[in-house]
Protein backbone atom coordinates (compact mmCIF):
# COMPACT_ATOMS: atom_id res chain seq x y z
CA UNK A 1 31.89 -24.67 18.36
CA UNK A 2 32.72 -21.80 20.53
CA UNK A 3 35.39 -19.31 20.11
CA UNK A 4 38.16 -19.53 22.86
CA UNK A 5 38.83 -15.90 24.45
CA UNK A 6 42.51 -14.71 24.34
CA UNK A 7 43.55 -13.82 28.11
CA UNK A 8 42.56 -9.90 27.05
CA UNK A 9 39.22 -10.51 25.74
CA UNK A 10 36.16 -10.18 27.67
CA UNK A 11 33.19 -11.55 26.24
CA UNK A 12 30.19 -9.33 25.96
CA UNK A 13 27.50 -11.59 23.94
CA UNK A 14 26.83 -14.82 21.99
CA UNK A 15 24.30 -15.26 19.38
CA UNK A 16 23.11 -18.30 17.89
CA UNK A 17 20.97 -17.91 14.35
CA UNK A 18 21.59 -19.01 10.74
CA UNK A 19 22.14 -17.69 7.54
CA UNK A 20 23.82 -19.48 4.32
CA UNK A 21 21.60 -22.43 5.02
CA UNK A 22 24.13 -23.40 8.21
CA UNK A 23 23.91 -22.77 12.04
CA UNK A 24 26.24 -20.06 13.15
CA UNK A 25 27.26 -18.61 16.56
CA UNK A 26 28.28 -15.04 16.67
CA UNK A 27 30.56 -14.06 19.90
CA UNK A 28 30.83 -10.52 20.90
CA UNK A 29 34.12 -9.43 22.82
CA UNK A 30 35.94 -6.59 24.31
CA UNK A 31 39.72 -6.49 24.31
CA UNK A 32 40.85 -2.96 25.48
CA UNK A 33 44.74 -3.91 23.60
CA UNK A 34 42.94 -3.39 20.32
CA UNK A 35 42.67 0.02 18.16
CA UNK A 36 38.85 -0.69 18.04
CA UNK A 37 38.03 -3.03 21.13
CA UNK A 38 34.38 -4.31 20.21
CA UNK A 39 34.40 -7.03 17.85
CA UNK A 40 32.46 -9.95 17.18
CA UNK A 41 33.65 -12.93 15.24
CA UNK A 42 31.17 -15.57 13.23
CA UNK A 43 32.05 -19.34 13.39
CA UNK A 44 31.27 -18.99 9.95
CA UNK A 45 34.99 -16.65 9.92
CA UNK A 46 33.39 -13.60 9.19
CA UNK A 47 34.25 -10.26 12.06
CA UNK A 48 33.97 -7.02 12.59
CA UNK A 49 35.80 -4.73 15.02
CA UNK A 50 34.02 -1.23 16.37
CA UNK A 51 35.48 1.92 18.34
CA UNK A 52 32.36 2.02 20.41
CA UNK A 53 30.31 -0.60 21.84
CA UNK A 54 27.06 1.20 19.24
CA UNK A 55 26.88 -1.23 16.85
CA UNK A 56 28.00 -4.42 18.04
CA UNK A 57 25.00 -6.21 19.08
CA UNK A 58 22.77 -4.77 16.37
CA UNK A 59 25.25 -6.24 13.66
CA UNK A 60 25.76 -9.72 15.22
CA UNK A 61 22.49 -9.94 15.58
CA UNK A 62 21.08 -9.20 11.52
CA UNK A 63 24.68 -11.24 10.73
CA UNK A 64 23.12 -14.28 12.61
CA UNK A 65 19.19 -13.14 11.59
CA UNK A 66 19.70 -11.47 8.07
CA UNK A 67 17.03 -9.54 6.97
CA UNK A 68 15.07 -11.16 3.99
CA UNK A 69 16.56 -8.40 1.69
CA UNK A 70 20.07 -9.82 3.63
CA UNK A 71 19.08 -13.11 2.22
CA UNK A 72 18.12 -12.65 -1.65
CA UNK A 73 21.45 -10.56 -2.01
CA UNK A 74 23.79 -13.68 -0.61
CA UNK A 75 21.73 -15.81 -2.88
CA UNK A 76 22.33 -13.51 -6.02
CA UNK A 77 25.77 -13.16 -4.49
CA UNK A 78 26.09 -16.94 -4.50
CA UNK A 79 24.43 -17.14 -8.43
CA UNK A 80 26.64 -14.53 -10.12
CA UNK A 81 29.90 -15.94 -11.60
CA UNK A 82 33.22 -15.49 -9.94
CA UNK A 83 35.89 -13.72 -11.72
């Protein structure tokens, strides 16, 4: 599924990985409109918006490649009771 860019948005990266046991696709925009104009968004419906472009690809990346520390802490995450 890929995200459809609002007329302001320019896309700057897409990255395809996993993580949660499901395919994702991470897609990395700039919209100049916004406060912080890097973002990327998960198809997965996690973001995350940055002032500068540092940052952007080095989080969508681990987001769509977690570590294997990234991994044990969503499975303890996942194990642990919900209040």
């Amino acid at each position: 599924m890929k995200k459809k860019l609002q007329p302001n948005e320019l896309w700057t990266g897409t990255y395809h990985g996993r993580h949660d046991g499901r395919s994702v696709t991470v897609t990395a925009t700039r919209d100049d409109t916004r406060p912080e104009p890097y973002a990327w968004t998960c198809t997965c419906g996690a973001s995350q918006t940055f002032p500068a472009e540092d940052g952007v690809d080095r989080t969508a990346w681990r987001h769509t490649h977690p570590t294997l520390w990234d991994q044990v802490r969503q499975r303890i995450t996942r194990l642990l009771p919900t209040r």
